[in-house]
Protein backbone atom coordinates (compact mmCIF):
# COMPACT_ATOMS: atom_id res chain seq x y z
CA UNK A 1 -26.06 -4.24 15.91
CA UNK A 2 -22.52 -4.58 17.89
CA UNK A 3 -24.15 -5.95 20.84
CA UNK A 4 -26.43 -8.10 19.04
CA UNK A 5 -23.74 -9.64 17.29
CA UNK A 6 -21.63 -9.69 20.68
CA UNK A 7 -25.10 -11.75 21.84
CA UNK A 8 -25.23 -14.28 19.12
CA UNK A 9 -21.60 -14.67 19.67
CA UNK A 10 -21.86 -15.37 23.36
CA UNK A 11 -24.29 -18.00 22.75
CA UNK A 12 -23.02 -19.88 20.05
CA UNK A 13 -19.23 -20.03 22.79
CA UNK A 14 -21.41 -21.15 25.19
CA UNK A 15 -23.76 -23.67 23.11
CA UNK A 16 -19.94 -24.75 21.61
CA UNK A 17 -18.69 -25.29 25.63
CA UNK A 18 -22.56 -27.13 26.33
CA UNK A 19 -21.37 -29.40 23.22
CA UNK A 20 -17.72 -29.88 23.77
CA UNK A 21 -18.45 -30.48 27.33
CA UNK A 22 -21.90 -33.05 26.88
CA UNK A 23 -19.87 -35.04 24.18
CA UNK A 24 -16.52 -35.08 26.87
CA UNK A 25 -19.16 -36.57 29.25
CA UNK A 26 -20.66 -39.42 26.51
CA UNK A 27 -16.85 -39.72 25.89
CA UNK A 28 -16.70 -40.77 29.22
CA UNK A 29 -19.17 -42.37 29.92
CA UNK A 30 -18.19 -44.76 27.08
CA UNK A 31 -14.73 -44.85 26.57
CA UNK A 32 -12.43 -47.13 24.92
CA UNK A 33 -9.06 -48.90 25.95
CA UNK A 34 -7.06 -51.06 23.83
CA UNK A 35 -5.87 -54.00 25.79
CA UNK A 36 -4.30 -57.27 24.17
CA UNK A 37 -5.47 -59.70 21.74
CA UNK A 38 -8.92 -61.10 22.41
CA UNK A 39 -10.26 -60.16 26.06
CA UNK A 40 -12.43 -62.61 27.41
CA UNK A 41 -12.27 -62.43 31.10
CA UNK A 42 -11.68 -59.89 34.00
CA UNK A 43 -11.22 -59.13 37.55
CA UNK A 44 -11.14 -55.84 39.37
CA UNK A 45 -8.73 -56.06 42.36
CA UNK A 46 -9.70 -52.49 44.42
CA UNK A 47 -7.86 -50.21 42.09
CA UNK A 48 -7.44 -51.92 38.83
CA UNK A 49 -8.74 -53.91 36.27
CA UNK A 50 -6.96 -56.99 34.75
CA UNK A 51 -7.86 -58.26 31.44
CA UNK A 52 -7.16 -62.12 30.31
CA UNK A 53 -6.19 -61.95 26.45
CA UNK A 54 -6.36 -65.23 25.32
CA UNK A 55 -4.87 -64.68 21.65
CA UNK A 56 -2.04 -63.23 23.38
CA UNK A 57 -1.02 -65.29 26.26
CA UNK A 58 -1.11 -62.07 28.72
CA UNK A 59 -3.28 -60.25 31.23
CA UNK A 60 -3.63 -56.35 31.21
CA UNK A 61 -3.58 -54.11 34.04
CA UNK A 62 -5.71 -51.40 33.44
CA UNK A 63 -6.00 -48.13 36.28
CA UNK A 64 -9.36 -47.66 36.69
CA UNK A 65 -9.09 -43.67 37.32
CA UNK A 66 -8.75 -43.08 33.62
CA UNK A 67 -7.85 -46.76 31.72
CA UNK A 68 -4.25 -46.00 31.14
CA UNK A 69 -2.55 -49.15 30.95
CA UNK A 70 -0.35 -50.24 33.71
CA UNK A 71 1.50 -53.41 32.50
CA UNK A 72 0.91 -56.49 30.08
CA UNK A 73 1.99 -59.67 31.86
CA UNK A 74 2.67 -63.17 30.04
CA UNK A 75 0.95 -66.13 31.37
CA UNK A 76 -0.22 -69.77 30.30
CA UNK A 77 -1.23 -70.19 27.00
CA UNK A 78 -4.77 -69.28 26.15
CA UNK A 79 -5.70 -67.60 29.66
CA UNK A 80 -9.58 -67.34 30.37
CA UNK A 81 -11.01 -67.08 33.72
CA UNK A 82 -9.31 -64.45 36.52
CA UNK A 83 -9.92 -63.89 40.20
CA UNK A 84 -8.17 -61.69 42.68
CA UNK A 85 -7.73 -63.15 46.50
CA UNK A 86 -6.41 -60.00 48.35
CA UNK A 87 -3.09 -59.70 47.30
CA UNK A 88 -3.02 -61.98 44.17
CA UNK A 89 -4.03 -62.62 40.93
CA UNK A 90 -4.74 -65.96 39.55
CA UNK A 91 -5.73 -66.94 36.03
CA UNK A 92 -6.86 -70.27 34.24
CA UNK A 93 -4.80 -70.97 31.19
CA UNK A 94 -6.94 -73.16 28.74
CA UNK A 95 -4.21 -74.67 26.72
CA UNK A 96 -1.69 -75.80 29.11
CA UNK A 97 -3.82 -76.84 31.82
CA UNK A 98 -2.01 -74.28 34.52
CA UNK A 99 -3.14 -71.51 36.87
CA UNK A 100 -0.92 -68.40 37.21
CA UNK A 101 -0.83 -66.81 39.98
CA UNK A 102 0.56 -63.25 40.20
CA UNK A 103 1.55 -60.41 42.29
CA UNK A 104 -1.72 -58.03 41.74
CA UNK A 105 1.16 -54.98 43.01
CA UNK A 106 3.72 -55.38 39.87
CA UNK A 107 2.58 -58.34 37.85
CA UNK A 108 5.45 -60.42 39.21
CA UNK A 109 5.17 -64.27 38.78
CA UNK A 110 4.00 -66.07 42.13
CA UNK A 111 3.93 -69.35 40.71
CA UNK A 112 2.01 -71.74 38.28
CA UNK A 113 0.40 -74.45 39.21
CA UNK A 114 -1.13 -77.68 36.78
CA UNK A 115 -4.67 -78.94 37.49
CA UNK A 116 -6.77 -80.56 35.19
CA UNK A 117 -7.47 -80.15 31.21
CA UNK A 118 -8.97 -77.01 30.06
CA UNK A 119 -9.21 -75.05 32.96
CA UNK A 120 -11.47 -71.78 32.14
CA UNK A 121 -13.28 -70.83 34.92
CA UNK A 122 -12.22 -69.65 38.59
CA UNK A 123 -13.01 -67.97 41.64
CA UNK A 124 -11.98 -67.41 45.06
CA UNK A 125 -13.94 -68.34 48.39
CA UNK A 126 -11.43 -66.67 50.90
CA UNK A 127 -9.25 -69.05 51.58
CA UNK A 128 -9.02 -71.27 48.85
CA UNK A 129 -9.25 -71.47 44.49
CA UNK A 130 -11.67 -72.85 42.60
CA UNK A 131 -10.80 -73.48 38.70
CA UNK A 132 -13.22 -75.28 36.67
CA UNK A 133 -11.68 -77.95 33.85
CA UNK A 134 -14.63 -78.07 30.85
CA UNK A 135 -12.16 -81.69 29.52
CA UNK A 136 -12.98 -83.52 32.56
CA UNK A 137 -16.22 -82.17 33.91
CA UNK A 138 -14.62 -80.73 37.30
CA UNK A 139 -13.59 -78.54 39.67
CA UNK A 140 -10.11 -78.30 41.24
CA UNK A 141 -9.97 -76.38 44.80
CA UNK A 142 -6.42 -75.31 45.47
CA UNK A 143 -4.77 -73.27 48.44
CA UNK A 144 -4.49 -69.87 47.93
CA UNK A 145 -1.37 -69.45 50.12
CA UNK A 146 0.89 -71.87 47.92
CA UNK A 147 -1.44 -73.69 45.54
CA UNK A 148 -1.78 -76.97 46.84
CA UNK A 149 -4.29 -79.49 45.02
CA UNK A 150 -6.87 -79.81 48.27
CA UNK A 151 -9.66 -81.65 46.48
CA UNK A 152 -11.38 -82.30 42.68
CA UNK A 153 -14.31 -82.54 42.43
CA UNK A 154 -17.23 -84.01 39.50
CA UNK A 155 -19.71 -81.46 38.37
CA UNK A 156 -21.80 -81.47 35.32
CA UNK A 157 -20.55 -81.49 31.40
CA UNK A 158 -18.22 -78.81 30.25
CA UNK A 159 -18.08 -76.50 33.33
CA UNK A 160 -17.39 -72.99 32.95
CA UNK A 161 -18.64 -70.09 35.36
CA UNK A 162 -18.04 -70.53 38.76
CA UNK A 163 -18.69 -68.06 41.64
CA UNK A 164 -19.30 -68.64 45.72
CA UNK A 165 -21.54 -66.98 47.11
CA UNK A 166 -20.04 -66.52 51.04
CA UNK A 167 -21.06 -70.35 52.11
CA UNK A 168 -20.88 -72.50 48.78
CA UNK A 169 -19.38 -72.73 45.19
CA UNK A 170 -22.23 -72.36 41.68
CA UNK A 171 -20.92 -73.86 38.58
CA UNK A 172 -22.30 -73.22 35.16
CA UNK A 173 -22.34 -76.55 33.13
CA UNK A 174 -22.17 -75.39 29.96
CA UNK A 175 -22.96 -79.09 27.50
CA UNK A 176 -25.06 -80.19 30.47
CA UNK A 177 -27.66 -77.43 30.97
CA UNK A 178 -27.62 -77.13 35.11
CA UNK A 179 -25.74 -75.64 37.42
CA UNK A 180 -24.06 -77.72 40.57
CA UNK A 181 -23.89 -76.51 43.53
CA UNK A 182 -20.93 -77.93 46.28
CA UNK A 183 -20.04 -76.92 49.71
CA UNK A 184 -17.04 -75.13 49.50
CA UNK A 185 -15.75 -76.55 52.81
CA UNK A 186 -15.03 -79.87 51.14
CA UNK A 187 -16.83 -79.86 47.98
CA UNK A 188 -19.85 -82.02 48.46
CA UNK A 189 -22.49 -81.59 45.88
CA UNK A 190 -25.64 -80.09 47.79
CA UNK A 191 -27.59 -80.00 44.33
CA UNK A 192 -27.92 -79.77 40.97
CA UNK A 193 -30.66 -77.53 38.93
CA UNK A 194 -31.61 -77.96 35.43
CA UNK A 195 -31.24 -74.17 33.81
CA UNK A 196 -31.63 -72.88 30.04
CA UNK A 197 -29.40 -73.63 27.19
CA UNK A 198 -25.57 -73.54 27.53
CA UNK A 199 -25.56 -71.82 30.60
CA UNK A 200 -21.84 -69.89 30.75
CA UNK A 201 -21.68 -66.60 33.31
CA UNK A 202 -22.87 -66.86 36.70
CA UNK A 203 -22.87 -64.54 39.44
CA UNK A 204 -24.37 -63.97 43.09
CA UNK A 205 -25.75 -60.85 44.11
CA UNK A 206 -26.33 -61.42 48.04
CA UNK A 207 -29.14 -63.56 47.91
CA UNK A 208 -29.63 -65.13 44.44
CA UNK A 209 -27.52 -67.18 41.53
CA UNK A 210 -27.90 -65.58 38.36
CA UNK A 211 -27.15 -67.41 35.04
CA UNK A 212 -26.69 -66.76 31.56
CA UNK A 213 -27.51 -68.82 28.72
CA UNK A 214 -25.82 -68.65 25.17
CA UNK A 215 -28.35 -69.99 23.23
CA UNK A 216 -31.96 -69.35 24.66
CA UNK A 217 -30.70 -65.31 24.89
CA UNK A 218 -32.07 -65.62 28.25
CA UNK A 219 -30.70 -64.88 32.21
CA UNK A 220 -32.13 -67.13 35.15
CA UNK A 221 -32.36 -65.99 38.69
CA UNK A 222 -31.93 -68.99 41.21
CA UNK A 223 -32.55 -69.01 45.17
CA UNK A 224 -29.14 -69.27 46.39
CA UNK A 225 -30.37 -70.71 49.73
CA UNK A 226 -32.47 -73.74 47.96
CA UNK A 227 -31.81 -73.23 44.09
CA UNK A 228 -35.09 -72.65 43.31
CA UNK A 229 -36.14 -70.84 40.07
CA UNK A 230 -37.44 -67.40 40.74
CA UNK A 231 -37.70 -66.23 37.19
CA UNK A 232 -36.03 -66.42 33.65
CA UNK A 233 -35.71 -63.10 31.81
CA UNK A 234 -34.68 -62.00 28.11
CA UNK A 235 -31.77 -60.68 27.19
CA UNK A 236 -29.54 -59.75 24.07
CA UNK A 237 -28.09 -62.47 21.43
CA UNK A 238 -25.37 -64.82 22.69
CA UNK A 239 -24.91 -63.65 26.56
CA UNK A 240 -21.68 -65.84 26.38
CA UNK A 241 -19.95 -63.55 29.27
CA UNK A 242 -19.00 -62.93 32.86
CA UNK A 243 -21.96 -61.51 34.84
CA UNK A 244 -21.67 -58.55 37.66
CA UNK A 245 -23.88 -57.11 40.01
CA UNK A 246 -23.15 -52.98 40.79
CA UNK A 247 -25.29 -52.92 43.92
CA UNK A 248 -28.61 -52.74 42.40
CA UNK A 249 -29.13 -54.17 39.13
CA UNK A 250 -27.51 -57.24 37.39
CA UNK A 251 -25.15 -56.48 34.04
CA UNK A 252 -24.07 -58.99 31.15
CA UNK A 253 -22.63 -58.84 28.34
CA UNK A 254 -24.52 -60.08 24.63
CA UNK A 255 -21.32 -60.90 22.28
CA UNK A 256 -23.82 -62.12 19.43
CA UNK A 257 -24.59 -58.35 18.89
CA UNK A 258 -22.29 -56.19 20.91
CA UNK A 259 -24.49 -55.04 23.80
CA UNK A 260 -24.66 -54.92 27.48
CA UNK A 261 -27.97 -55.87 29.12
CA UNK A 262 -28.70 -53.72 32.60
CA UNK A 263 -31.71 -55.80 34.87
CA UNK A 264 -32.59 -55.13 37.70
CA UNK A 265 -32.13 -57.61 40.05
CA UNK A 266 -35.10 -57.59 42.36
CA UNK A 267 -37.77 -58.29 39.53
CA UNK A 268 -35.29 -58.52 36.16
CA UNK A 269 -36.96 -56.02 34.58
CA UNK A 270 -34.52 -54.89 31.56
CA UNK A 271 -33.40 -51.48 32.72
CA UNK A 272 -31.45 -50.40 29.68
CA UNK A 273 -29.69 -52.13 26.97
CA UNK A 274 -26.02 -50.26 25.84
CA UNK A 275 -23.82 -50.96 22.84
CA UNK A 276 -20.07 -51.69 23.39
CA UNK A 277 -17.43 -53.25 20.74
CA UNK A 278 -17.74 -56.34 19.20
CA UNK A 279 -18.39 -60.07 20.40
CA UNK A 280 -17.81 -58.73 23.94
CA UNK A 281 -17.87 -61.67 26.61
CA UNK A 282 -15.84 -59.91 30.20
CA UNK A 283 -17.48 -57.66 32.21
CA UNK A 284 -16.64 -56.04 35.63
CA UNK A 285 -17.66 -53.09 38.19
CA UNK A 286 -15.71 -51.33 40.09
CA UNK A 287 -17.64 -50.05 42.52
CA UNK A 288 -19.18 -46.99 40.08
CA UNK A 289 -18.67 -47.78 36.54
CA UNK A 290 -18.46 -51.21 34.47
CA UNK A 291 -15.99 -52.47 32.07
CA UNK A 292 -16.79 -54.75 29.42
CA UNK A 293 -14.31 -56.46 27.09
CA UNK A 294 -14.79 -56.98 23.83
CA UNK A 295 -13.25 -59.65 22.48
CA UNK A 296 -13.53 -58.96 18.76
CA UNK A 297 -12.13 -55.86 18.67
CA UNK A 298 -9.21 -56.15 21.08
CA UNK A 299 -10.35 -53.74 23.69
CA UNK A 300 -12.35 -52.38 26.45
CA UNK A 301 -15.26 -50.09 27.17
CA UNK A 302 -15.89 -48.23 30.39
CA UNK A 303 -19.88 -47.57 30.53
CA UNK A 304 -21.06 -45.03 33.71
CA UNK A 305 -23.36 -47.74 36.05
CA UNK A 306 -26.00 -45.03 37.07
């Protein structure tokens, strides 16, 4: 009886250790940070993650080792889009038609720089900015060494995602349904594709332009090398956000019901679909997991990418 009891002791420590330790691991896996007020965009710069809050007027630092946060930094008013360049961190501020640009080691103020109305999105070719401005329909290209205005350029209506994709610089025209495409040399417009509704994210995964679009609940894989259409696939409600690509399969965010859609990106197939916080719209990797901000609940989620 002693060692029978001493038995159905020893399992139930060791089914309590299996349980502790499986729910540590979905703990995780999907873990949440609490960043500033309303998230909507972010960058990962090789060993952190920085968070635009636009009800705040700050970005978040965020170490990706375990999500403690580093530092809150004030910027423009209303920031949205971020980009990192190597050493710096630049953000579109909505309200006050400016671009920070910060310090990615300590936060610390670089400069600010105006552009054009309602700057939102932005990305970095290697050399130089690119902030889209959805007021005038177009992109400004500044100098990433000191911010000099080198060219604006029209696109379609409302622009909001931009990425380059190692040659050229993709913009998501939100009102007007395409994409443009520009050489990023000088920013003449090689093309412009008709896409789904209210296209908003946009990202390049070595060979292809993927889009979102907010109101058809679709994605849209593009030919980066011609813009041809190569397929259209479903996704969650409202896929309003940033898109990433971990490597193998494409991830967005669904802020009309507070998932993450996983494709993968050689055929789209819908690999797995993951809930998150609420109205989430930012989304980055990191090189193994993927953070998602959720802008209706003020905070982030860490999701494992395998």
């Amino acid at each position: 009886m002693k060692r029978h009891a001493f038995e159905k002791r020893t399992i139930g420590v060791l089914l309590g250790i299996l349980l502790v330790t499986s729910q540590g691991l979905l703990a995780q896996e999907a873990a949440h940070f609490e960043v500033g007020s309303r998230p909507v965009r972010m960058v990962f710069d090789g060993e952190h993650i920085w968070v635009t809050n636009t009800g705040g007027d700050t970005v978040t630092k965020l170490r990706t080792r375990d999500g403690t946060t580093v530092g809150e930094y004030p910027v423009g008013k209303a920031p949205a889009g971020v980009a990192f360049d190597g050493e710096n961190i630049w953000v579109a501020n909505r309200a006050d038609g400016t671009v920070s640009k910060l310090r990615a080691a300590d936060g610390s103020p670089v400069g600010l720089f105006e552009v054009d109305s309602e700057p939102f999105g932005i990305t970095h070719d290697g050399t130089s900015i690119w902030v889209t401005q959805r007021q005038s329909d177009t992109v400004t290209k500044l100098r990433a060494a000191d911010g000099e205005i080198q060219g604006r350029f029209s696109v379609g209506r409302v622009p909001v995602g931009v990425v380059f994709d190692g040659e050229n610089i993709w913009v998501a025209n939100r009102d007007g349904h395409t994409v443009s495409w520009l050489r990023a040399t000088d920013g003449t417009a090689l093309g412009t594709f008709e896409v789904g509704r209210t296209p908003v994210g946009i990202a390049f995964d070595g060979e292809n332009i993927w889009v979102g679009h907010v109101r058809s609940n679709t994605v849209m894989k593009l030919r980066a090398r011609d813009g041809e259409t190569l397929g259209t696939y479903p996704v969650g409600d409202r896929p309003r956000s940033q898109i990433v690509f971990d490597g193998t399969c494409i991830w967005l965010t669904n802020s009309g019901d507070g998932t993450v859609s996983k494709l993968r990106a050689s055929d789209g197939t819908l690999v797995d679909t993951l809930k998150v916080g609420e109205g989430p719209r930012a989304i980055a990797f990191d090189g193994s997991t993927v953070w998602v901000g959720n802008t209706d609940s003020d905070n982030v989620t860490r999701l494992d990418a395998k």
